[in-house]
C-alpha atoms as a PDB file:
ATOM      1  CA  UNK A   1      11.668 -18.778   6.246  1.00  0.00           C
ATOM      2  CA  UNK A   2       8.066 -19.493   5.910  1.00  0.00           C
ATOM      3  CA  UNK A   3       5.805 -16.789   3.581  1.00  0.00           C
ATOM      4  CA  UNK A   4       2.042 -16.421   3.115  1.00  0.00           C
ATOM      5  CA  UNK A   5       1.078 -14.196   0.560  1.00  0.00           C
ATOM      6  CA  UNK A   6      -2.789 -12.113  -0.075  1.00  0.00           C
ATOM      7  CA  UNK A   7      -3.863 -10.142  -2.875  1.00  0.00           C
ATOM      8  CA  UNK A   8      -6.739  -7.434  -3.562  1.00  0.00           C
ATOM      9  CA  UNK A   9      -6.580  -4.591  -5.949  1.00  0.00           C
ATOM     10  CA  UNK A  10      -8.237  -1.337  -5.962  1.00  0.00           C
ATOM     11  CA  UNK A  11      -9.067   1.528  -8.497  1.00  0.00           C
ATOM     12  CA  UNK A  12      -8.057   4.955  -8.496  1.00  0.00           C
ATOM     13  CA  UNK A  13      -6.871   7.760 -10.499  1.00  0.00           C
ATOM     14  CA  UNK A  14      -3.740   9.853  -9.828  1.00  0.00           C
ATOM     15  CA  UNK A  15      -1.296  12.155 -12.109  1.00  0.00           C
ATOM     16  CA  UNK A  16       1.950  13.076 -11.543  1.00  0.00           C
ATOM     17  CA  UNK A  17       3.247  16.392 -10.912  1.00  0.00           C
ATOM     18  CA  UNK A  18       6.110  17.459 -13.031  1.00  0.00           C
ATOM     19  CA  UNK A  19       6.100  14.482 -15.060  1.00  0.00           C
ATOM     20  CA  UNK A  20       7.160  15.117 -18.644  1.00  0.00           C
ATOM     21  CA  UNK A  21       4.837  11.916 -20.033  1.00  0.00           C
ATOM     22  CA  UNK A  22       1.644  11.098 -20.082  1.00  0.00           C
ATOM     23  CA  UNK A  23       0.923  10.452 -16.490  1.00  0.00           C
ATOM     24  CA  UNK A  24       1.732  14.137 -16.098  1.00  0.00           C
ATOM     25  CA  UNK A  25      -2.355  14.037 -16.900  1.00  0.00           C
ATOM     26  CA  UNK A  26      -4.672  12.720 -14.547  1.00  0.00           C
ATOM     27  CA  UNK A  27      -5.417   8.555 -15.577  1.00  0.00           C
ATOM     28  CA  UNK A  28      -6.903   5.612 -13.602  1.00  0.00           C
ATOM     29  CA  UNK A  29      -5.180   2.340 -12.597  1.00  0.00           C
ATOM     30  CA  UNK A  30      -6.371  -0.974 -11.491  1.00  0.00           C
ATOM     31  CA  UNK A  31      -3.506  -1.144  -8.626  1.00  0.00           C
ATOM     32  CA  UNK A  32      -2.818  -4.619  -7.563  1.00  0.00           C
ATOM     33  CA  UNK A  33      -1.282  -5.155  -4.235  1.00  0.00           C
ATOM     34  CA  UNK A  34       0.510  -8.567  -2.758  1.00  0.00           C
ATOM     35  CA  UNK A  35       1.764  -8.757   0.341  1.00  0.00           C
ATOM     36  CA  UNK A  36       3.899 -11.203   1.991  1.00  0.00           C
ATOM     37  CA  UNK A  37       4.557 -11.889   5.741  1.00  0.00           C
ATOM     38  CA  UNK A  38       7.069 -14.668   7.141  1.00  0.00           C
ATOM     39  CA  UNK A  39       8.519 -15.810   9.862  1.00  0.00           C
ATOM     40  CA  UNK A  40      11.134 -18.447  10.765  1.00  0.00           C
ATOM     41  CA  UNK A  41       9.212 -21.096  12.489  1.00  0.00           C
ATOM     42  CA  UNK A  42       5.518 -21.337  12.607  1.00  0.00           C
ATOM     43  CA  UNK A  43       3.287 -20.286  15.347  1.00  0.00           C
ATOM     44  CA  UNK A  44       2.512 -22.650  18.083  1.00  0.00           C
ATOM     45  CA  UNK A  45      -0.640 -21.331  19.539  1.00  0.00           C
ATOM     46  CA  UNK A  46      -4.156 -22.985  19.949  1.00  0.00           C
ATOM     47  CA  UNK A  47      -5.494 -21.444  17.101  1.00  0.00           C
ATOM     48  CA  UNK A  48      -2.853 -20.473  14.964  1.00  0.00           C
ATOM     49  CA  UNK A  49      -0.523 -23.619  15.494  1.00  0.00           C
ATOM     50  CA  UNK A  50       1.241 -24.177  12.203  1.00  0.00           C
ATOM     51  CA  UNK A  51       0.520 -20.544  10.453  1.00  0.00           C
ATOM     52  CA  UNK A  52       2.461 -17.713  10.210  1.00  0.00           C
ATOM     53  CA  UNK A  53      -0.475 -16.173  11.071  1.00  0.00           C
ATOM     54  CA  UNK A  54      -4.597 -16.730   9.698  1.00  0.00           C
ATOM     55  CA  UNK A  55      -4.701 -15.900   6.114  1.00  0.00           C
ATOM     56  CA  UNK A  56      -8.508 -14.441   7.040  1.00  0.00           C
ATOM     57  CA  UNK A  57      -6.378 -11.776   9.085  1.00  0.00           C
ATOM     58  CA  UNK A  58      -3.955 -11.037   6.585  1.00  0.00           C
ATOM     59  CA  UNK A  59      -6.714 -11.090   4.004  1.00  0.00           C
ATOM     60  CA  UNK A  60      -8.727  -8.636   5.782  1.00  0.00           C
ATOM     61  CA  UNK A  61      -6.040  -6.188   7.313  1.00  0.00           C
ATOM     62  CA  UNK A  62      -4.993  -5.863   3.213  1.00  0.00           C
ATOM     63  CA  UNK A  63      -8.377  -5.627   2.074  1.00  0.00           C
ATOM     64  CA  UNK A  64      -9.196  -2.528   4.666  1.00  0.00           C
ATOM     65  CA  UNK A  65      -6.319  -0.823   3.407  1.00  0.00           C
ATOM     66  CA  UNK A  66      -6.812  -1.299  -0.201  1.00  0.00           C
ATOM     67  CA  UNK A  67     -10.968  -0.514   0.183  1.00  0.00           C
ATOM     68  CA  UNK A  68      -9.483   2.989   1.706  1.00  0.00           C
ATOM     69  CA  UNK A  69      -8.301   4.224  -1.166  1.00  0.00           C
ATOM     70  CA  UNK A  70     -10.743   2.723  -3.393  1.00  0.00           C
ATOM     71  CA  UNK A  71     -12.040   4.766  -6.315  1.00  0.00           C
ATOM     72  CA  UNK A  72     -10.499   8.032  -4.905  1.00  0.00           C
ATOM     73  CA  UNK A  73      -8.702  10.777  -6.786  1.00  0.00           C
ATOM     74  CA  UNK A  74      -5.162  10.268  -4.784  1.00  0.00           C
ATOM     75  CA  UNK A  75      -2.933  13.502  -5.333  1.00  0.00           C
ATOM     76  CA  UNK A  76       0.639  14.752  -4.079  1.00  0.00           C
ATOM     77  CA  UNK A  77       0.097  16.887  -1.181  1.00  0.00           C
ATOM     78  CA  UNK A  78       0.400  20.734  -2.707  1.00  0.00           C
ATOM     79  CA  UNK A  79       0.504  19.137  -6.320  1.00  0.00           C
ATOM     80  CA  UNK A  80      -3.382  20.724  -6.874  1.00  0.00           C
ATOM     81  CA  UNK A  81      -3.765  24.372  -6.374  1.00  0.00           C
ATOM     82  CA  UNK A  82      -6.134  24.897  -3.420  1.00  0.00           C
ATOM     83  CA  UNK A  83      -9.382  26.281  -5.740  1.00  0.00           C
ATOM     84  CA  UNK A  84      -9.139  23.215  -8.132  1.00  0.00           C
ATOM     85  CA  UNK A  85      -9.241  21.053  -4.897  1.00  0.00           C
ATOM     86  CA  UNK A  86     -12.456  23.064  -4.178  1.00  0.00           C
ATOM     87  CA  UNK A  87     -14.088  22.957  -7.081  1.00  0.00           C
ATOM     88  CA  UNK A  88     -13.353  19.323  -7.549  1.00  0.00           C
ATOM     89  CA  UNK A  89     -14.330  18.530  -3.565  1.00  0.00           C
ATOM     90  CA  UNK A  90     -17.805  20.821  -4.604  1.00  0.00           C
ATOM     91  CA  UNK A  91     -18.540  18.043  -7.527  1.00  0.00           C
ATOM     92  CA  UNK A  92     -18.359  15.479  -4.936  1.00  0.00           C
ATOM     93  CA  UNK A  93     -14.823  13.507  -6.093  1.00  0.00           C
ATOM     94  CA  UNK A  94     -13.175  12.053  -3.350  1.00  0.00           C
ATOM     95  CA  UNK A  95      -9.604  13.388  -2.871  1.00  0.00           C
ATOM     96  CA  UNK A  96      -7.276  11.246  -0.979  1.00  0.00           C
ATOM     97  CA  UNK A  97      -4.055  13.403   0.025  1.00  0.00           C
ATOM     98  CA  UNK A  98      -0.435  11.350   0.059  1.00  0.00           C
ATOM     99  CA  UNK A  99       2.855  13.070   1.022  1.00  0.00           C
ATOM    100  CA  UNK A 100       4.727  10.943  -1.333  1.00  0.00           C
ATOM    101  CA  UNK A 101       4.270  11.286  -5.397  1.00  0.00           C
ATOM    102  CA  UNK A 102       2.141   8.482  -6.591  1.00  0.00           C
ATOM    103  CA  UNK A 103       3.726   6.274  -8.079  1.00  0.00           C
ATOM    104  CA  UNK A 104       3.954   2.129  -7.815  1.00  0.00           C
ATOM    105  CA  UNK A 105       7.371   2.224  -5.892  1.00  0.00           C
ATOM    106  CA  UNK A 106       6.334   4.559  -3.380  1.00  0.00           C
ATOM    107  CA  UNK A 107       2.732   3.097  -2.985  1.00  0.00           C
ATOM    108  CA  UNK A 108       4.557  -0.512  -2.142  1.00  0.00           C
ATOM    109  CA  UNK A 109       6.225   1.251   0.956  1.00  0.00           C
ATOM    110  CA  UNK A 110       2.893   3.060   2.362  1.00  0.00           C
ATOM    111  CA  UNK A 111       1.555  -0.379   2.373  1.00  0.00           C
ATOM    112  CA  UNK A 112       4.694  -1.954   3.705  1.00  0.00           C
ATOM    113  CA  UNK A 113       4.463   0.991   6.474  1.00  0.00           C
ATOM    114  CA  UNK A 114       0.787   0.261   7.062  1.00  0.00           C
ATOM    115  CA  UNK A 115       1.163  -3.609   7.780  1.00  0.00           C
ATOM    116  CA  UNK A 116       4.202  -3.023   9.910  1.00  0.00           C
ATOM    117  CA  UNK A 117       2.112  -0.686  11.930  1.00  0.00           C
ATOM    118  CA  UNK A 118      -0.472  -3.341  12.702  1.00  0.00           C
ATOM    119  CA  UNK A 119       2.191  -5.442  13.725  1.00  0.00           C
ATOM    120  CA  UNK A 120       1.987  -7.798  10.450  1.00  0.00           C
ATOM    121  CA  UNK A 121       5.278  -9.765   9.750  1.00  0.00           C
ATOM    122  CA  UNK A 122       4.742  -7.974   6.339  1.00  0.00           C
ATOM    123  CA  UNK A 123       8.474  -9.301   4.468  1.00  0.00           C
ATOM    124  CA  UNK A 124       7.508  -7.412   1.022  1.00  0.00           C
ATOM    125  CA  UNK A 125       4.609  -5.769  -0.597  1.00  0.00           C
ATOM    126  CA  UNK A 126       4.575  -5.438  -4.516  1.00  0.00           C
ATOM    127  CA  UNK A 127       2.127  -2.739  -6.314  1.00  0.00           C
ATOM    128  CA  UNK A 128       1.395  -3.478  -9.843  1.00  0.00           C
ATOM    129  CA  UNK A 129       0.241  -0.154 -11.609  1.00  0.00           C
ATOM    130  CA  UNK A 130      -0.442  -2.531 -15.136  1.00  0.00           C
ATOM    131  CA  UNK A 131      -0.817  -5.939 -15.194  1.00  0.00           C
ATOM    132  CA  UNK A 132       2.654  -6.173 -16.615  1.00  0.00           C
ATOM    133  CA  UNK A 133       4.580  -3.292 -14.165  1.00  0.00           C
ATOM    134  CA  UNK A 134       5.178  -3.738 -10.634  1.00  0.00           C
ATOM    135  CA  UNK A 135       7.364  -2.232  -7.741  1.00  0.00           C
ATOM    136  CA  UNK A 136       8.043  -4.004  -4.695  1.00  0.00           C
ATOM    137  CA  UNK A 137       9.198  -2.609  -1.695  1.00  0.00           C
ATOM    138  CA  UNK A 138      10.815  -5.555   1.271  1.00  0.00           C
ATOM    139  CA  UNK A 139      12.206  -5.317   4.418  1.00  0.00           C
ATOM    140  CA  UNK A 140      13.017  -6.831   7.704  1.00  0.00           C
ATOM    141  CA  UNK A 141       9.976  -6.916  10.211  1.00  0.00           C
ATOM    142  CA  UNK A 142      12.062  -9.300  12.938  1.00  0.00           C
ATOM    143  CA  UNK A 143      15.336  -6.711  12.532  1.00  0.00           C
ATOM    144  CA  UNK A 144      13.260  -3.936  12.762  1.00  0.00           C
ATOM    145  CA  UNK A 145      11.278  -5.496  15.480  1.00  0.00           C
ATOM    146  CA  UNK A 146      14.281  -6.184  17.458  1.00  0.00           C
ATOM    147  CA  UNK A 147      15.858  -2.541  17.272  1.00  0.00           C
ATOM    148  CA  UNK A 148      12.575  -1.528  18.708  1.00  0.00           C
ATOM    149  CA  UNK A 149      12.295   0.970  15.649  1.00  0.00           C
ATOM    150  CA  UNK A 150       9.896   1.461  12.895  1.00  0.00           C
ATOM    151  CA  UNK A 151      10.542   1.781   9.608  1.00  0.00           C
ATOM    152  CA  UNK A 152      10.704   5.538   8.155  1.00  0.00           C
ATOM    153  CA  UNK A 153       6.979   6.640   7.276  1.00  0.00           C
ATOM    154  CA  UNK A 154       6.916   8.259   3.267  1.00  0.00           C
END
């Protein structure tokens, strides 16, 4: 199996809901985000021969997603009530909305999910929330692929 790997990073703040901790509080993180895409033998076109694919592409499909999110206030659907979400959309922060609570493990499968969606051979993508915690979240692009299913959305 051959893997290419890119990196970019993004900030944001977040909280979560029902947490009994500190990041029951709303705090900022520098996320950093890796992903990896493989395949089994390298690509024989023109202008990929020998690549999994162009690390430019892979560079710039990640660095879309992670610019998205950039310096946005990302929050649990229904986790604010609706007049805080007002007020704070009023002072002009930028809310981001996720179905998923925000946390590293479940951030490493929205990306997964996004990659896989533009038809990256994405193999794993790892989140770290500090520089010394990560989650990682893999899977199987070609099995998926060849069930002609996608992989559950968060």
């Amino acid at each position: 199996m051959y893997t290419i790997t890119a990196e970019e990073s993004f900030d944001s703040a977040h909280f979560l809901k029902g947490y009994d901790g500190k990041c029951a509080n709303i705090h900022g993180h520098r996320w950093r985000v890796l992903v990896t895409a493989g395949a089994e033998e390298l690509s024989a076109g023109a202008q990929t021969r020998g690549m999994i694919m162009d690390f430019g592409d892979l560079k710039k499909a990640l660095r879309e997603e992670t610019e998205a999110l950039d310096h946005l206030f990302i929050v649990e659907k229904d986790s604010l009530r609706r007049e805080t979400k007002d007020a704070l959309s009023e002072e002009g922060f930028r809310i981001f909305e996720v179905d998923f609570r925000p946390t590293a493990e479940n951030f490493s499968k929205y990306f997964f999910d996004r990659f896989y969606e533009r038809d990256i051979p994405v193999l794993e993508v790892t989140v770290f929330e500090t520089p010394n915690n990560r989650a990682s979240y893999s899977g199987d692009f070609r099995t998926a692929q060849a069930q002609g299913g996608r992989h559950d959305r968060i």
